[in-house]
Each structure stands twice: as structure tokens, then as C-alpha cells.
Protein backbone atom coordinates (compact mmCIF):
# COMPACT_ATOMS: atom_id res chain seq x y z
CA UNK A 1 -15.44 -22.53 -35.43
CA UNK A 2 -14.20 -19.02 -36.20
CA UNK A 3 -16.96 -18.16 -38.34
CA UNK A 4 -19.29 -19.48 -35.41
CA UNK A 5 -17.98 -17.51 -33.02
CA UNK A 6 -18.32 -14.57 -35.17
CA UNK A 7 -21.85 -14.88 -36.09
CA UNK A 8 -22.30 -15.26 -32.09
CA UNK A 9 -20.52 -12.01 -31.55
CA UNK A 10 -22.28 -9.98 -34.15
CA UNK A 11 -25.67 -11.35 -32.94
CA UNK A 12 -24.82 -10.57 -29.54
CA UNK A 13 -24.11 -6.89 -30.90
CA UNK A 14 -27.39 -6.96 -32.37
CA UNK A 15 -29.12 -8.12 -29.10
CA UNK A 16 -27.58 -5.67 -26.95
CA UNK A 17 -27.45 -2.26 -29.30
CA UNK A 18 -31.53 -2.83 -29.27
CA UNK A 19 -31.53 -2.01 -25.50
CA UNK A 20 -28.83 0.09 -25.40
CA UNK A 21 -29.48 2.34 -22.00
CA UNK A 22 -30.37 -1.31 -20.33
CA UNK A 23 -26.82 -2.30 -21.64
CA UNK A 24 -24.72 0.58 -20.66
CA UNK A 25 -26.52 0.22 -16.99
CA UNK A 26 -25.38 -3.04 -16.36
CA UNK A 27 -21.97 -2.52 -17.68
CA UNK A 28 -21.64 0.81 -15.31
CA UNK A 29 -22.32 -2.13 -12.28
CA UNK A 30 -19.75 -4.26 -13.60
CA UNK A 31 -17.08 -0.72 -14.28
CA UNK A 32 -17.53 0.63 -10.69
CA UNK A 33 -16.82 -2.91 -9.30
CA UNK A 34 -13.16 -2.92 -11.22
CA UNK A 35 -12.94 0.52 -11.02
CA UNK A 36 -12.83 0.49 -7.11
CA UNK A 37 -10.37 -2.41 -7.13
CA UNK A 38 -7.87 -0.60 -10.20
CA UNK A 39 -7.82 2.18 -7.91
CA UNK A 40 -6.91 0.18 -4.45
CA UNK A 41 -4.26 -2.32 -6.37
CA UNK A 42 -2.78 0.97 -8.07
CA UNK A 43 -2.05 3.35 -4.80
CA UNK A 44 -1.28 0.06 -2.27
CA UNK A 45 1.43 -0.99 -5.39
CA UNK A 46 2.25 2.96 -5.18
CA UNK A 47 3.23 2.45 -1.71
CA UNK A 48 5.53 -0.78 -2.19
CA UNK A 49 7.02 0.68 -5.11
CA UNK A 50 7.87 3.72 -3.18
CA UNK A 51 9.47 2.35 -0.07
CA UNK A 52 11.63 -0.38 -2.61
CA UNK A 53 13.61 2.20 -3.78
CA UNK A 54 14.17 3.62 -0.44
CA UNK A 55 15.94 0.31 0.24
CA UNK A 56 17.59 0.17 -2.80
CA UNK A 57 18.98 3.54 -2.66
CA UNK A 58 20.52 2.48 0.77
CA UNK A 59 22.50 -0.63 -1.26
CA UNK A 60 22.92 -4.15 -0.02
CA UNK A 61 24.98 -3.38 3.27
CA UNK A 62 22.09 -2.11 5.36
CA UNK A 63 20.24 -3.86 8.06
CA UNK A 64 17.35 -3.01 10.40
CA UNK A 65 16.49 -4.32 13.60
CA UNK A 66 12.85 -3.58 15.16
CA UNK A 67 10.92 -5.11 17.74
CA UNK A 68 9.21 -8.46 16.77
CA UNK A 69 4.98 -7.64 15.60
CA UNK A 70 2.50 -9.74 14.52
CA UNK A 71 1.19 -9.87 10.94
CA UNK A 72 -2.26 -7.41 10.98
CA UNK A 73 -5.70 -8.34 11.58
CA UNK A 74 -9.19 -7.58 11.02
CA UNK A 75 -9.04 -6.80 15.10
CA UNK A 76 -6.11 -4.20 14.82
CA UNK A 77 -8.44 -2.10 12.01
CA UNK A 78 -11.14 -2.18 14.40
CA UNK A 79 -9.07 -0.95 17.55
CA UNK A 80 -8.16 2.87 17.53
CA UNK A 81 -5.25 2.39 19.40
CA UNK A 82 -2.79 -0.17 18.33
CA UNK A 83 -2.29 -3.26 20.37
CA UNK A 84 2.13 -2.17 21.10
CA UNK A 85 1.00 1.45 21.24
CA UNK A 86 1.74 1.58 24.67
CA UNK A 87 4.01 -1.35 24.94
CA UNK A 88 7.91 -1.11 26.05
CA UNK A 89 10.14 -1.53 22.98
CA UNK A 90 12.65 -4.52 24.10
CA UNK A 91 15.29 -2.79 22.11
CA UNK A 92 18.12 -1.30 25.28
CA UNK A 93 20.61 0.75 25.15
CA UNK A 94 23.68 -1.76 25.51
CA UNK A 95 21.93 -3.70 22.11
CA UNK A 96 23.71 -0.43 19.99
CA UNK A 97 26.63 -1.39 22.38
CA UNK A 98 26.58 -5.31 21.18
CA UNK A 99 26.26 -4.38 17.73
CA UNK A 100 28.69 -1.78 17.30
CA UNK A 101 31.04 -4.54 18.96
CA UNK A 102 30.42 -7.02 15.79
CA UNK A 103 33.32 -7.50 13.22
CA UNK A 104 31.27 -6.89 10.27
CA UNK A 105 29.79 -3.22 11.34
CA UNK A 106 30.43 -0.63 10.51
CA UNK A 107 27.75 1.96 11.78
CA UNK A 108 25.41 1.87 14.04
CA UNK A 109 22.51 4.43 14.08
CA UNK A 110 19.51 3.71 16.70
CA UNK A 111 16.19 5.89 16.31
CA UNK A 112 13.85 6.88 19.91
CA UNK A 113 10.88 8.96 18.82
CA UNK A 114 9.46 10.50 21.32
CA UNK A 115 5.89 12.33 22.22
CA UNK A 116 5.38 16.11 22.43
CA UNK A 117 4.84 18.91 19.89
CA UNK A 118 7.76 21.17 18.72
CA UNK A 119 7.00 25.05 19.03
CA UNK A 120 8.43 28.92 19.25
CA UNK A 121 7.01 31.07 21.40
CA UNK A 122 5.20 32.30 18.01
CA UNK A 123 4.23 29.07 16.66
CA UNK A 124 3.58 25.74 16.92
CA UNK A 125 2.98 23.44 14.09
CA UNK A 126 0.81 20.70 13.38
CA UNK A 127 3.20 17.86 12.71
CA UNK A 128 6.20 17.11 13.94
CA UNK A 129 8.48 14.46 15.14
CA UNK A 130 11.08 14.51 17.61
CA UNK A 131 13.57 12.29 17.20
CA UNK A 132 17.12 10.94 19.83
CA UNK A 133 19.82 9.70 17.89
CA UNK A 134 23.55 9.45 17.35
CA UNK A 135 26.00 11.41 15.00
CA UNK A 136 25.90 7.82 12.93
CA UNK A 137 22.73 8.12 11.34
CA UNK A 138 23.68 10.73 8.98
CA UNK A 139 25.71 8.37 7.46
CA UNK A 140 23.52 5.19 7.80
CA UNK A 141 20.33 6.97 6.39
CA UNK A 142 22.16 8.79 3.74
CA UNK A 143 20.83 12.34 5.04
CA UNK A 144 22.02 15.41 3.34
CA UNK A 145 22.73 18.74 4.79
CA UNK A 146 21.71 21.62 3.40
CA UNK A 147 22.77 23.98 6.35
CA UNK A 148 25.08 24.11 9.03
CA UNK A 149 26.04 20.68 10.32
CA UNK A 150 24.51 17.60 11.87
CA UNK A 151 24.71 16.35 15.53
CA UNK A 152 28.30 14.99 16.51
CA UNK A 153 30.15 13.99 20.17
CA UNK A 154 31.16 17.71 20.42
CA UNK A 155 27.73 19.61 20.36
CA UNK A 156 25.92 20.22 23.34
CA UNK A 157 23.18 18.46 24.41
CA UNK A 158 20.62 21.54 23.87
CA UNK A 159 21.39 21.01 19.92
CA UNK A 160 18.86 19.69 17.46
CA UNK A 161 19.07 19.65 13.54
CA UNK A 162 15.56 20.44 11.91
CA UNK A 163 14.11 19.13 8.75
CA UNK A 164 13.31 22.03 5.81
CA UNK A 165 9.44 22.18 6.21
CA UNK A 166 10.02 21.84 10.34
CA UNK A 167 12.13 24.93 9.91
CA UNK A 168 9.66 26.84 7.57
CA UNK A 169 6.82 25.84 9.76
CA UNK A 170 9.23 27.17 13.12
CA UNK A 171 10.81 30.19 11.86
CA UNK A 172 9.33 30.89 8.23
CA UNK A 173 12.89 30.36 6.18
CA UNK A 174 15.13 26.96 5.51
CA UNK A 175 18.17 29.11 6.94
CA UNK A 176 17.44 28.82 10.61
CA UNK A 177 20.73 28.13 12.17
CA UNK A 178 21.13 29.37 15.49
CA UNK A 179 17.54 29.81 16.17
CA UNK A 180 15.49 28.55 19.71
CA UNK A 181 12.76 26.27 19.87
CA UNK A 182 10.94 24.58 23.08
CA UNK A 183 10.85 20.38 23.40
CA UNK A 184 8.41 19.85 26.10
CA UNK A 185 9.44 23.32 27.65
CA UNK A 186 13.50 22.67 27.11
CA UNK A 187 14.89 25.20 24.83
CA UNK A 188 17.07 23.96 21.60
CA UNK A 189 19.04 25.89 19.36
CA UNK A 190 18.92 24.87 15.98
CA UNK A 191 22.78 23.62 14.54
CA UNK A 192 21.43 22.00 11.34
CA UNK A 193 19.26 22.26 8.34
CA UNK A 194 18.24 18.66 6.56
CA UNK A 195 17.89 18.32 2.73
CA UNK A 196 14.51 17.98 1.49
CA UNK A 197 13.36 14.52 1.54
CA UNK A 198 10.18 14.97 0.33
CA UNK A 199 9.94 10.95 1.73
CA UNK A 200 6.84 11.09 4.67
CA UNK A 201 6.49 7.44 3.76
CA UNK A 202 9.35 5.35 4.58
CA UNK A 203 10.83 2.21 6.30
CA UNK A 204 11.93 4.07 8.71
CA UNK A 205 8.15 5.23 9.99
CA UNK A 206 9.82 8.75 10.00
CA UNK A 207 8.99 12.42 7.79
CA UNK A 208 12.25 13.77 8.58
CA UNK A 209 11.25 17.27 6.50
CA UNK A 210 8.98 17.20 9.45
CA UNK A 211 11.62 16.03 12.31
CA UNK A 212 13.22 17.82 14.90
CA UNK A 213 16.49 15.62 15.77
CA UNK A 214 18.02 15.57 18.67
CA UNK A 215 21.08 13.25 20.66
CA UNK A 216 20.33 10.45 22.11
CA UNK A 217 21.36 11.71 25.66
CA UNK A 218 18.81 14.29 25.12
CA UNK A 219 16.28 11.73 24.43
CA UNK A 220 16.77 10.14 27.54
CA UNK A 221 16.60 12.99 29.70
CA UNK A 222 12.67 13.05 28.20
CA UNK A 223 12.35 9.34 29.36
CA UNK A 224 13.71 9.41 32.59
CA UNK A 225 17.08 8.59 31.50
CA UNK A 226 15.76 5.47 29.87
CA UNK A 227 16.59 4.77 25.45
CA UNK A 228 13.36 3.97 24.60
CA UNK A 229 14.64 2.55 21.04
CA UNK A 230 11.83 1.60 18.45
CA UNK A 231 14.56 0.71 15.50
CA UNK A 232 18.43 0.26 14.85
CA UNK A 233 19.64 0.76 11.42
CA UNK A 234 22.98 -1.17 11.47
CA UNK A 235 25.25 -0.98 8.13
CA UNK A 236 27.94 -3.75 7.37
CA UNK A 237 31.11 -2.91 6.15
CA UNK A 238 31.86 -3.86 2.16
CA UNK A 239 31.53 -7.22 1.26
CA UNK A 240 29.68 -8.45 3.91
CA UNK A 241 27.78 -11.68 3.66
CA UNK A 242 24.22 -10.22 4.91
CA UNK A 243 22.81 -13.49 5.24
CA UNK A 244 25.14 -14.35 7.85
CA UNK A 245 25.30 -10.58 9.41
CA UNK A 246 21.52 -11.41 9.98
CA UNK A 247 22.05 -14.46 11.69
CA UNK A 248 24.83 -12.81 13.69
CA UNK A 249 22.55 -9.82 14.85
CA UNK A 250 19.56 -12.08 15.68
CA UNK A 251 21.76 -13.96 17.90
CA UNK A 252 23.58 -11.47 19.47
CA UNK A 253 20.16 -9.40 20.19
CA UNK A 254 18.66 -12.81 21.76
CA UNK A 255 21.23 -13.59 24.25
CA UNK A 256 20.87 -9.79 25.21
CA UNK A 257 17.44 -10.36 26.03
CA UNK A 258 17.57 -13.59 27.84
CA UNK A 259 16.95 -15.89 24.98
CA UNK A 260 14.08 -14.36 23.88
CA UNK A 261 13.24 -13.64 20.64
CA UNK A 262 11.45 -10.66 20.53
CA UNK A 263 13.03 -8.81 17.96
CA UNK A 264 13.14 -9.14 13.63
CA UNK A 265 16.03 -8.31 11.80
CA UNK A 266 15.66 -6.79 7.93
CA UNK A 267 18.08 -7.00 5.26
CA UNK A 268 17.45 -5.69 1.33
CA UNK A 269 14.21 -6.24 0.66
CA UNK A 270 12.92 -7.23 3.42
CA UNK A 271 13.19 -3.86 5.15
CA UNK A 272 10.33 -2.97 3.05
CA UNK A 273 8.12 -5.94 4.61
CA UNK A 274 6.90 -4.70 7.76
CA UNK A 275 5.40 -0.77 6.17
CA UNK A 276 4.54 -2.56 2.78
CA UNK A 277 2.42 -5.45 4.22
CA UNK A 278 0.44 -3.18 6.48
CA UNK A 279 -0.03 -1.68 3.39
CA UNK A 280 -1.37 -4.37 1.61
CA UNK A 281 -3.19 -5.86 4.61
CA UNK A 282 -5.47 -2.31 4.46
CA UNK A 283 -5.46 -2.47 0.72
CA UNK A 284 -6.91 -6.51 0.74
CA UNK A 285 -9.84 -5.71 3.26
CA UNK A 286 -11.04 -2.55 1.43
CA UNK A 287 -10.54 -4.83 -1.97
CA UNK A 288 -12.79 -7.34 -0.51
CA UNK A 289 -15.36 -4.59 0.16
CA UNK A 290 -15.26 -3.44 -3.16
CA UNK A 291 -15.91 -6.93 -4.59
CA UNK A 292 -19.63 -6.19 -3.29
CA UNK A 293 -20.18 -3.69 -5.65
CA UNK A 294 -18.62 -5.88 -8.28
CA UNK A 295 -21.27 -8.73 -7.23
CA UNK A 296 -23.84 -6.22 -7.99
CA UNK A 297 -22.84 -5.94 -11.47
CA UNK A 298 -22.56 -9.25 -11.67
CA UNK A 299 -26.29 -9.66 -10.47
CA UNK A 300 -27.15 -6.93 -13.23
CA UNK A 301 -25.62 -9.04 -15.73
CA UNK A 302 -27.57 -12.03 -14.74
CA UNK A 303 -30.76 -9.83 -14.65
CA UNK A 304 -30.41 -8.55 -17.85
CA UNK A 305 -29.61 -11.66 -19.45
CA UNK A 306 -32.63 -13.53 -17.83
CA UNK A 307 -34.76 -10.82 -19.27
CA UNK A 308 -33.15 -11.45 -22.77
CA UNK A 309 -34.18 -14.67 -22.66
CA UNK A 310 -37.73 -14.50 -21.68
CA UNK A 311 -38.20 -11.59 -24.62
CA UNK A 312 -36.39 -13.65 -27.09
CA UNK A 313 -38.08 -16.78 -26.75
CA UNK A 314 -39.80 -17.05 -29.82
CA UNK A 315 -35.86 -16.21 -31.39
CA UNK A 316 -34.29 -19.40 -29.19
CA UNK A 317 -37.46 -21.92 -30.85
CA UNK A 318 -36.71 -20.89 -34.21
CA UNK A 319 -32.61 -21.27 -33.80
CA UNK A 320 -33.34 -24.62 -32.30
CA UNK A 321 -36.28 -25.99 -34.78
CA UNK A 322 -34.06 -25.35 -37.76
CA UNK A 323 -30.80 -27.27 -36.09
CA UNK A 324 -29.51 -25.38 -33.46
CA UNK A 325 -27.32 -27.10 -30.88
CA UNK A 326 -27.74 -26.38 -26.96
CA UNK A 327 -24.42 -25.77 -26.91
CA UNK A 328 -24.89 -23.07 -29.80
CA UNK A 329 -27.86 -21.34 -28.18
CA UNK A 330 -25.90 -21.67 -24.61
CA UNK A 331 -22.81 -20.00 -25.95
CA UNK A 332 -24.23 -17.20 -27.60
CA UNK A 333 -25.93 -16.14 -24.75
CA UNK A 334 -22.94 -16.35 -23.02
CA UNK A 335 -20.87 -13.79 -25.25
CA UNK A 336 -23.52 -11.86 -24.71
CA UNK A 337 -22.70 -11.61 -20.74
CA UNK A 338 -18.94 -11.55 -21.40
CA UNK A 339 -19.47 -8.80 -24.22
CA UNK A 340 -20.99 -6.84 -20.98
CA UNK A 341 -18.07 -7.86 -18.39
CA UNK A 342 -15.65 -6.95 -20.73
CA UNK A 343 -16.51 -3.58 -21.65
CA UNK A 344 -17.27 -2.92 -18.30
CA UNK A 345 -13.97 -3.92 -16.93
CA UNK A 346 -12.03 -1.85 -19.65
CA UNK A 347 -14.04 1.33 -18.58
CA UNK A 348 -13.72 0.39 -15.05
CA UNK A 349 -9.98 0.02 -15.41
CA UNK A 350 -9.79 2.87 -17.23
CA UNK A 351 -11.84 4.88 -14.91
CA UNK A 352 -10.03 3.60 -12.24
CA UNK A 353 -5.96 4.82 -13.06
CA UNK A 354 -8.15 8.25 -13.32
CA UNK A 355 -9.29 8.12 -9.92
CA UNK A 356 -5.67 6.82 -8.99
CA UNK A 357 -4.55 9.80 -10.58
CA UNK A 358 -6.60 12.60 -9.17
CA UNK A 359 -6.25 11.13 -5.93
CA UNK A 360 -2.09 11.08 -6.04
CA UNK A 361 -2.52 14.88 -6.52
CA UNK A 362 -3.88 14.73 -2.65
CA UNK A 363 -1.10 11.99 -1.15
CA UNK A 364 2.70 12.00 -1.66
CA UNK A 365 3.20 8.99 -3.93
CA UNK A 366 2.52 8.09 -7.19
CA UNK A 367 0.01 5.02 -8.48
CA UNK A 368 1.68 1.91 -9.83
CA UNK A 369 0.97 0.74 -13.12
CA UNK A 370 1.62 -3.13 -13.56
CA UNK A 371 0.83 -6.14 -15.63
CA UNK A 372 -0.78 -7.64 -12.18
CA UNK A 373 -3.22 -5.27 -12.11
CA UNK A 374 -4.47 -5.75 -15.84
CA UNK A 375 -4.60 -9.40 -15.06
CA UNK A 376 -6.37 -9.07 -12.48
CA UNK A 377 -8.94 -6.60 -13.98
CA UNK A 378 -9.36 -8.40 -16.65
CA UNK A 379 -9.86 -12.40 -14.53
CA UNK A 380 -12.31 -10.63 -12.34
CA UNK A 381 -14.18 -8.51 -15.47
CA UNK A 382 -14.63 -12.26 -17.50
CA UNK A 383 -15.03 -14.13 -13.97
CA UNK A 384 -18.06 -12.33 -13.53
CA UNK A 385 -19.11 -12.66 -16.73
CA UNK A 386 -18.87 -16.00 -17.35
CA UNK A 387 -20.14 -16.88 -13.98
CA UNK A 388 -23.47 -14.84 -13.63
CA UNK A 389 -23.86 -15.61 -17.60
CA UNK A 390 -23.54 -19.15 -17.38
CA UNK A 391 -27.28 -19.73 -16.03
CA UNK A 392 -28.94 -17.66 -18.26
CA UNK A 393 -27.36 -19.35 -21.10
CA UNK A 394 -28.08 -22.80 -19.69
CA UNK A 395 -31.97 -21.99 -18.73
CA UNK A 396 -31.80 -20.82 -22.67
CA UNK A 397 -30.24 -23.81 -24.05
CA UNK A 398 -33.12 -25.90 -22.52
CA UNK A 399 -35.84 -24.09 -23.96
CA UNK A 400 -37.87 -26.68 -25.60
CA UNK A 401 -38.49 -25.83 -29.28
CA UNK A 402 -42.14 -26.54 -29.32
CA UNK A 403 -42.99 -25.05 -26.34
CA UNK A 404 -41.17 -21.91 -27.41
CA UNK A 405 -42.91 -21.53 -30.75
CA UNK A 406 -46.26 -22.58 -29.42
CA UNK A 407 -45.92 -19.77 -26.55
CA UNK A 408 -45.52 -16.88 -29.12
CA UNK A 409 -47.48 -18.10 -32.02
């Protein structure tokens, strides 16, 4: 059997090194196919990867709480403005009240983002959040100071601590304490500097080197004296059973809002869900489109191989008249396609971690490199194949001898 196989494989060689530029063709159709796909599966696992050690930098004691959404469609790509995008958050003010009330906490730290731009009367820059808050989150979110302090029950409400590239961006230097700044006309002096974070993807849908953050009784002053909250980070004290702190918070939250259950609570991992599978979603539907291009070099494959067996007719007569099986004629043809798919797919995959690459120079994460991904590669490189192979080889195996020979004679 081995020595079969290797006389198919080295007559296969044969076969394809005589049409060499045909060959390399129909491998580039199959190598663009998995090269498209390496490069989506690498940056979307980029992104999970990313936002899981977020979480796991927090430890096990963290929980979030955001408003209850759908999983994403084909319809939510297609609309330019999400379908909660001007929806009411259900998270109130008196649901950090309940919380902070519960046994187990231990800090409560709710986050209000609200529209407008940031700006001097020199500059405005092109991104920026504004975020209301309390003095907790420093503390729940792990944020480091680098100067001055963060806000606290004693600062005014005109105070706002500014993220490092917010500050460069504002006042050109990270040392800006005691500067102004205008929030929809209302002037803020600048009390703290945040720590790099250099973290514009996160679970908490927040660049905070980009943030301007202010109290929550600021915030509301924006809003009509209204918390519009879109998440509460809540951390349990140590030892906490989070399972149960879950259930606790999802309970408490419910009878808040009149038995409704309109909000999700996160714990560990799954505070990574919501960002990661919108992710994923995105990364599956532009997958799917690059499967088209792998169907093309899987047509290629079946082209060339079809023309392989009309030119090598005379070849398949002579195999057969002297004792050739069908299966032997059929499965030589066949290593033939997967010879193809299988180069293909390595120079695809190969190809593809480069584009990964260059293309991580331009976004602010890292591509993944996992086993998944070469199994993948390499199912979908012999997939194709085998499956656009397989009639070629079987319209070969029932070439009739006679005919054959009698056709080229």
C-alpha cells in the first residue's frame, strides 16, 4: 500500500511539473481562498485574546452588569445606526444604590458616557470620550495615576481627570494639572492625569487614554439631571461565591425594574462575551465571503484536473489494459487534486499570518496564532481538494480501455 501510494505521488509530481504555470495558477485560487480566511480567524482570535486578559487581570471578584442585547444579525450589519442606539438604558440610578446595599460588595463603580466633543479654546481633538462616574472606579477598573489625583466626594463638580493622549491632544504635555477645558461649553479644570492604557479595545467599550472623566453629578447635569447608566462594574469582596453574587445581582436588578428582565450580568469570562462575539459575528460573515474565492479555486482545481484527463487519455487506457484497478486510476488522480489543495493552503496560510501581520502594524492588537486555525486551514485546503477532485478522478476511472486506446491510436 505504501509503495502504491508512492508511485501515485511521484506520478502525480510528474503530471503536474509538465504544466507547471497551469499548476501554480490553480494553486494561487486555492492560497487566496485560505489566505483570506488565516487572516480573518487570526485578527477576530486577536481580539478575544486581547479582551481575556483584560478580565483576567481584573481576577475572579469582578462583575458587570449591562443592559440585556440581542445576539447580532445580518440586519444590524446592514443598518448604520444600531437598533439601541437611541434607546433608554434601563440601568437607574438607585440600581448602584441596591447593589452597593448587597453583603457581598464591595465596590460599586457605574459608567454614563455621554455625547459631545472635548476642546480648548485652541483645540479640539478628534476622539474623545466623556465619561460620569464615581470615585469607585479607580479601584474597580484598576486605573493608575500618573498625575495628580482621581475624582473623590471632596472635588468639585467642575473637576475631570484626563487620559495621557486626551491631555497631549488638549494641552500638548501629559502634565496638565490645573488646566481648563470646555464639555459642551462648561469649563473643567483638569485634577488628574491617567496611566497609559494603551487598551482602546476593551469590555468596558471605553479608550480611557482618550477619556475625559468626570462625576457622576456632573453627568447628570448634561442629561437633565437624569444617570443615563450604560454599565456597572460591581466587585465582590474576597471569597465570594460569584455564581451566587450573579444570581443575587440579577435578582435584585429585576425587582428594581418591575420584574423585568432587561438586564445581563457578567462574571470571569463571560465579561468578555458581549465585545468578543460581536467580534466573531463580523469575523463569520466576512469568512463566509471569503469562502467564494476559495470555491473558485476549488473550480480551478476541478478544471485543471478535467483537462488532465482528456490530455492523458491514451496514459489512463494503457494503466488500465495492463491491470489497472478503477480504484488505482481514481486515486491517483485524486492526489493529484489534493497535491494542489495542499500546497495551496500552506502558501495561503502562510501568506495569510503575513497579511495578519502587516495589518496589526495599522490596529492596536496583535494576531492570534492557534492550533484552530491550522486545523481549520488545513480541513478546508484538503476539503476542497478532495471534493472538486473526486469527479475528475471518477470520470477517469471509467474510461473504458478500448475506447481510450482506439481514440489515440
Amino acid at each position: 500500500m505504501q509503495l502504491l501510494l508512492s508511485d501515485h505521488y511521484r506520478t502525480a509530481r510528474q503530471s503536474l511539473e509538465r504544466s507547471r504555470l497551469r499548476t501554480f495558477l490553480t494553486m494561487l485560487g486555492v492560497a487566496i481562498g485560505i489566505a483570506s480566511i488565516t487572516t480573518i480567524l487570526a485578527l477576530s482570535g486577536g481580539v478575544s485574546k486581547v479582551i481575556g486578559k483584560q478580565v483576567a487581570e481584573l481576577g475572579s471578584q469582578v462583575a458587570v452588569v449591562r443592559p440585556h442585547a440581542a445576539l447580532p444579525t445580518l440586519a444590524d450589519l446592514s443598518n448604520p445606526s444600531p437598533s439601541n442606539a437611541y434607546s433608554t438604558s434601563p440601568l437607574q440610578e438607585r440600581d448602584i444604590t441596591t447593589l452597593s446595599e448587597l453583603p457581598a460588595t464591595e465596590a460599586v463603580a457605574p459608567l454614563m458616557t455621554l455625547s459631545g466633543s472635548v476642546r480648548t479654546h485652541e483645540s479640539t481633538p478628534n476622539k474623545s470620550t466623556i465619561v460620569a462616574t464615581t470615585p469607585s472606579l479607580v479601584k474597580v477598573n484598576n486605573l493608575k495615576i500618573s498625575d495628580g489625583q482621581f475624582i473623590d466626594s471632596v472635588t468639585k463638580q467642575n473637576t475631570a481627570v484626563v487620559g495621557t493622549q486626551l491631555s497631549i491632544d488638549l494641552f500638548g504635555t501629559d502634565q496638565s494639572i490645573g488646566s481648563n477645558f470646555l464639555i459642551r461649553g462648561q469649563s473643567f479644570t483638569v485634577i488628574g492625569v491617567l496611566k497609559r492604557q494603551n487598551q482602546p479595545i476593551n469590555y468596558n467599550n471605553i479608550d480611557f487614554d482618550q477619556a475625559a472623566i468626570i462625576s457622576l453629578e456632573s453627568g447628570k447635569l448634561f442629561n437633565g439631571g437624569v444617570a443615563q447608566i450604560q454599565q456597572i462594574n460591581v466587585t465582590a469582596k474576597p471569597g465570594t461565591a460569584m455564581s451566587t453574587f450573579s444570581q443575587k445581582i440579577q435578582s435584585s436588578l429585576t425587582k428594581n425594574h418591575d420584574d423585568q428582565k432587561d438586564i445581563d450580568v457578567f462574571t470571569g469570562k463571560e465579561i468578555a462575551k458581549p465585545t468578543s462575539n460581536l467580534f466573531q459575528f463580523i469575523s463569520a460573515v466576512m469568512a463566509v465571503v471569503a469562502s467564494i474565492s476559495l470555491v473558485v479555486g476549488g473550480v480551478g482545481i476541478m478544471n485543471i484536473m478535467l483537462v488532465g484527463v482528456s490530455e492523458r487519455t491514451r496514459e489512463i487506457g494503457l494503466r488500465k489494459a495492463v491491470g489497472a484497478s478503477n480504484m488505482t486510476i481514481a486515486s491517483q488522480f485524486l492526489i493529484e487534486a489534493l497535491i494542489i489543495s495542499g500546497i495551496g493552503g500552506l502558501l495561503g496560510f502562510l501568506g495569510g499570518y503575513f497579511i495578519a501581520f502587516v495589518i496589526s502594524l495599522m490596529i492596536p492588537y496583535d494576531p492570534t496564532f492557534s492550533w484552530s486555525i491550522v486545523a481549520w486551514t488545513a480541513s478546508l485546503s484538503i476539503g476542497v481538494g478532495a471534493l472538486f477532485g473526486l469527479y475528475p478522478a471518477i470520470r477517469a476511472a471509467r474510461k473504458n480501455p478500448i475506447e481510450s486506446l482506439r481514440r489515440y491510436h
